[in-house]
Protein backbone atom coordinates (compact mmCIF):
# COMPACT_ATOMS: atom_id res chain seq x y z
CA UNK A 1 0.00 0.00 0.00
CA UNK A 2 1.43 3.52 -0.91
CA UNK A 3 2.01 5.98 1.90
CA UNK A 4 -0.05 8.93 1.07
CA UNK A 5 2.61 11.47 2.07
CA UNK A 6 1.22 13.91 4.72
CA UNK A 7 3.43 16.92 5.57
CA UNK A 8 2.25 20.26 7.35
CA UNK A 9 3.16 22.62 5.08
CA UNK A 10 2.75 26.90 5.94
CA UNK A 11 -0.60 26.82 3.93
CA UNK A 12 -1.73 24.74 7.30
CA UNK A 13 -1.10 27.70 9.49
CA UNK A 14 -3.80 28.91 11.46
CA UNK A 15 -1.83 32.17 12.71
CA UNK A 16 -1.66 31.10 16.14
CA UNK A 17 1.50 29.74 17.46
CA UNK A 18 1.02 27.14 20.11
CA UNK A 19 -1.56 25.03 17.76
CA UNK A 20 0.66 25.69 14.51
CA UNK A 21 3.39 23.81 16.50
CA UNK A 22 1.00 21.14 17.77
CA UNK A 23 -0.59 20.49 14.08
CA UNK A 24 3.32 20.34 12.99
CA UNK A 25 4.04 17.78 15.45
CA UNK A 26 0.61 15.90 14.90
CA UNK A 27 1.30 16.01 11.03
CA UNK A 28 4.75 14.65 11.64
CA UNK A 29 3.85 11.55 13.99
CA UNK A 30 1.09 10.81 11.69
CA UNK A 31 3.25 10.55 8.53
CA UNK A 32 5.78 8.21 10.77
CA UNK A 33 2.97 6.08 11.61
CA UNK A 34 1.80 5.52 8.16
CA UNK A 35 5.49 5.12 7.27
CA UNK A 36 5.74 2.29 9.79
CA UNK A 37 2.28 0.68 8.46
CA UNK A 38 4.49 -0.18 5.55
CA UNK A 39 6.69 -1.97 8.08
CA UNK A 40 4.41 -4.45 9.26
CA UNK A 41 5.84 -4.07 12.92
CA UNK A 42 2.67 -4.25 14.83
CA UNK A 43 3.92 -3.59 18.32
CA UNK A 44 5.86 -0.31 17.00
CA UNK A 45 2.56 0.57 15.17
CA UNK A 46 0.77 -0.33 18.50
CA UNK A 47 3.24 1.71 20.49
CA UNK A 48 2.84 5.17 18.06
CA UNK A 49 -0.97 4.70 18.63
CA UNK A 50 -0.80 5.01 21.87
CA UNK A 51 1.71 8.02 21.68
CA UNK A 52 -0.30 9.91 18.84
CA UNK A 53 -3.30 9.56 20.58
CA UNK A 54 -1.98 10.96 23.59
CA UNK A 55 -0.05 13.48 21.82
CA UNK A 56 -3.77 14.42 20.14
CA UNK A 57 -5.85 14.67 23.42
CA UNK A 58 -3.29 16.94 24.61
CA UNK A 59 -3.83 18.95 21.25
CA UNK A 60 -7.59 18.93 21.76
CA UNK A 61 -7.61 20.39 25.74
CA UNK A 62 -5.23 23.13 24.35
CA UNK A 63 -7.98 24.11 21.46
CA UNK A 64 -10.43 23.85 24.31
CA UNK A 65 -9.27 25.40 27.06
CA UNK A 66 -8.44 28.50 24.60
CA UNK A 67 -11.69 28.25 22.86
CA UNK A 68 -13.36 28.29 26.47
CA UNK A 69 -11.38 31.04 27.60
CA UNK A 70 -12.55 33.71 24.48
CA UNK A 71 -15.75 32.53 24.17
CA UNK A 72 -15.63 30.68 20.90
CA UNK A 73 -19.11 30.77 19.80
CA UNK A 74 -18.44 27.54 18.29
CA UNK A 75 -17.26 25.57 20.63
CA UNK A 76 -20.25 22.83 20.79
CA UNK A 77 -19.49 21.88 17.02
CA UNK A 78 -15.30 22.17 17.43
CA UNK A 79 -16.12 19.64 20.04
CA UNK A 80 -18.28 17.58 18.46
CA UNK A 81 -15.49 17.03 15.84
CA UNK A 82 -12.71 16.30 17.96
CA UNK A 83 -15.27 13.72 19.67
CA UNK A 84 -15.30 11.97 16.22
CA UNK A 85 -11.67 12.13 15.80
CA UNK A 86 -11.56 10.38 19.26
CA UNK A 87 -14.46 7.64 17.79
CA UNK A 88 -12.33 7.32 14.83
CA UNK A 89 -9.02 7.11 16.47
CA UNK A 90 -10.31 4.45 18.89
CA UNK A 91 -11.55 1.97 16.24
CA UNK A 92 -8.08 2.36 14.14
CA UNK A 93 -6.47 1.46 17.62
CA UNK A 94 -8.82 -1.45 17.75
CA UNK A 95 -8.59 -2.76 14.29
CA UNK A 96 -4.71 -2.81 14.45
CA UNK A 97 -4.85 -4.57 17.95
CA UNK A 98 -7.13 -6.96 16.26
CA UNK A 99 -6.07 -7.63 12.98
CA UNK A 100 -2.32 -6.28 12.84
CA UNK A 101 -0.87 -5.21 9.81
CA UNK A 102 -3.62 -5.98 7.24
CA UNK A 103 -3.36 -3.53 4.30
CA UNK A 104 -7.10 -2.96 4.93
CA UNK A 105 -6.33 -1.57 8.45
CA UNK A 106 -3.63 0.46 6.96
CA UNK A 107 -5.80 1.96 3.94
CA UNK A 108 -8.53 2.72 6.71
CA UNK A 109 -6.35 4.45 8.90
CA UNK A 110 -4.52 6.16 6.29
CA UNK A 111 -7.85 7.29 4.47
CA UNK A 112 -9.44 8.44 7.58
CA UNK A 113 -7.34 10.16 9.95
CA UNK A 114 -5.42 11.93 6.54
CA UNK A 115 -8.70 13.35 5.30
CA UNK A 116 -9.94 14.23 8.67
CA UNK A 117 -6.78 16.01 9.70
CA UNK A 118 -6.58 17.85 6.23
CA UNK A 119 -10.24 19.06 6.22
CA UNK A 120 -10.19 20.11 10.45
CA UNK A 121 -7.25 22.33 10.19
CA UNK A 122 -8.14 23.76 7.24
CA UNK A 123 -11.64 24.77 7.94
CA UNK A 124 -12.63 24.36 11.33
CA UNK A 125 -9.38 24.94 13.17
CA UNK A 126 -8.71 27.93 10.69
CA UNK A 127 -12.13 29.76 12.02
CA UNK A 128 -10.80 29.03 15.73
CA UNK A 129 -7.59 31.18 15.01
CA UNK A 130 -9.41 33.60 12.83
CA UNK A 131 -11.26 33.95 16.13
CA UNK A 132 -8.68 34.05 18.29
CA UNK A 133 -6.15 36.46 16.94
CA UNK A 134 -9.35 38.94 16.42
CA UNK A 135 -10.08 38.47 20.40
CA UNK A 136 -6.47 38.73 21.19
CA UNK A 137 -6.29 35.66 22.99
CA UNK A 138 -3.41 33.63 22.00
CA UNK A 139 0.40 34.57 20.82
CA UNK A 140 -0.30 34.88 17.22
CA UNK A 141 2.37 33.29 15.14
């Protein structure tokens, strides 16, 4: 299966500099993940789950806590999507622990948390720093 390559690139930036380092470090543990799908080495792939997904809920109570704090008027739906990131996230996690390395598992995963990650920062996340660099809330990048 072909790694789809997945690289944060400046067109990613949301203009606020704590989550523009976060997305760079989520984009960069993703595309090692998919890189070790390749692999076949189930307990590494096992082992970078569990990292990225800690490395993501970290992520999320940052966008929270800041989108709480200025009064994001969206916060109910930025919520709502990171809850089906977490949904998502959690059945990848499963399927690998089930069924390994299967190239289905790794299409799935690669398919899903590529185009989810792609779409959220670029449309969702971007409102939440339009937001907060016009309410002054965060160190802008």
């Amino acid at each position: 299966m072909p790694t789809k390559i997945i690289t944060w690139t400046p067109d990613l930036s949301i203009g606020v500099e704590v989550i523009d380092e976060q997305h760079r470090e989520v984009f960069a543990h993703v595309a090692r993940f998919l890189s070790t799908v390749e692999s076949g080495r189930v307990e590494e792939l096992l082992d970078l789950l569990h990292f990225l997904g800690t490395y993501v809920e970290a992520h999320f109570r940052t966008e929270e806590q800041l989108m709480r704090e200025s009064g994001f008027p969206d916060l109910a739906a930025h919520l709502q999507e990171h809850d089906a990131f977490r949904a998502m996230f959690r059945s990848i996690v499963a399927q690998f622990a089930r069924y390994g390395d299967d190239p289905r598992v790794g299409a799935f995963a690669e398919r899903e948390v590529c185009g989810w990650l792609d779409a959220h920062v670029r449309t969702v996340d971007r409102a939440l720093g339009d937001w907060l660099r016009a309410h002054g809330v965060a160190r802008v990048a």
